[in-house]
Protein backbone atom coordinates (compact mmCIF):
# COMPACT_ATOMS: atom_id res chain seq x y z
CA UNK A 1 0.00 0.00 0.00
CA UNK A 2 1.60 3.39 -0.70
CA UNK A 3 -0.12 6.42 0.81
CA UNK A 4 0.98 9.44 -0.91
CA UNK A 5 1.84 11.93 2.49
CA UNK A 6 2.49 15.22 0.44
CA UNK A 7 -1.22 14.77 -1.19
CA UNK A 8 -3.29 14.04 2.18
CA UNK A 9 -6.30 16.39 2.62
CA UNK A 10 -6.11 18.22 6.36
CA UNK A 11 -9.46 15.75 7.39
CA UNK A 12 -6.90 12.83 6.45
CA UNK A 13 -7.95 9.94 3.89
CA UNK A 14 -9.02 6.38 3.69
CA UNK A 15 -6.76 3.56 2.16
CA UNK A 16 -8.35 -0.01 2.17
CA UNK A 17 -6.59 -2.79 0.83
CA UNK A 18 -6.68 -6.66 0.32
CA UNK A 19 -3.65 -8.91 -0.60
CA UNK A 20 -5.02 -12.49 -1.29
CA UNK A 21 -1.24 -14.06 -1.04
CA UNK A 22 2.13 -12.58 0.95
CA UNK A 23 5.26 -13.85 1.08
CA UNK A 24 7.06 -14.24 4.83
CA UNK A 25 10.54 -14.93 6.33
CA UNK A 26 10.83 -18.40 7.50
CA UNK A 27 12.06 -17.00 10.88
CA UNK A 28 8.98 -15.23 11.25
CA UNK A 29 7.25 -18.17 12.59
CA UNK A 30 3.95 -16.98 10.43
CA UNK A 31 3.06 -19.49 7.49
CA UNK A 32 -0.10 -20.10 5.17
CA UNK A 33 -0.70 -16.32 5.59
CA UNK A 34 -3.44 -15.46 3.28
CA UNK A 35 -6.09 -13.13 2.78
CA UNK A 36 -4.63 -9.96 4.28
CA UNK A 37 -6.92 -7.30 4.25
CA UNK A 38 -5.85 -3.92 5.84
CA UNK A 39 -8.05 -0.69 6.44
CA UNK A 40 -6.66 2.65 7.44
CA UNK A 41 -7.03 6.27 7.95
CA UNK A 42 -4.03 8.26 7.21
CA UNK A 43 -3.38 11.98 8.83
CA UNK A 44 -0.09 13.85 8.16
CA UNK A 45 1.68 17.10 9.18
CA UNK A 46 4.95 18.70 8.76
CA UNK A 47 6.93 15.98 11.06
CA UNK A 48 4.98 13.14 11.03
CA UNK A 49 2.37 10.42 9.54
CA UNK A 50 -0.26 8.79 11.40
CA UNK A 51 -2.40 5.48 10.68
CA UNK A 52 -5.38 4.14 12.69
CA UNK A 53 -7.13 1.19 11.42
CA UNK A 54 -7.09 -2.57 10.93
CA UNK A 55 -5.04 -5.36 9.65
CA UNK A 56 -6.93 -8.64 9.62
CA UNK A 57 -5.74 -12.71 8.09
CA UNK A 58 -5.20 -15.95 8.64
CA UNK A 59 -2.14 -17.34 9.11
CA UNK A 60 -0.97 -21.05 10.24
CA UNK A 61 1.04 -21.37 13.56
CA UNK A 62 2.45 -24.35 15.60
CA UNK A 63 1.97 -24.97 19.29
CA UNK A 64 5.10 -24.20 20.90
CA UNK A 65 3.86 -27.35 23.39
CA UNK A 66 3.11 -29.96 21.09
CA UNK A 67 4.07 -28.40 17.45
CA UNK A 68 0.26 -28.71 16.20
CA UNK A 69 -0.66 -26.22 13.45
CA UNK A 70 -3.23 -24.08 14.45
């Protein structure tokens, strides 16, 4: 997602995004993540950006007891 800071209205803008497929590390520990869909509102000034919103997915994990995926 690129949010273009030199172009934001002062009220700030929505950016909404979905990405069916990313790529991780493998020492991430995340796998199988799919289906990222992220929702934002962006507000900048002279110094600084801000986001508030939501990331949401799925992604597979393994119990650190008994290495399950979950």
């Amino acid at each position: 997602m690129e949010i273009p800071v030199h172009h934001l209205p002062p009220e700030g803008r929505d950016f909404e995004e979905t990405w069916p497929h990313l790529t991780l590390e493998e020492k991430s520990g995340l796998r199988g993540l799919h289906t990222v869909h992220v929702a934002v509102v962006a507000h900048a000034d002279r110094e600084r950006l801000s986001l508030r919103g939501r990331v949401e997915g799925q992604v597979l994990l393994h119990c650190s007891r008994c290495l399950a995926e979950f």
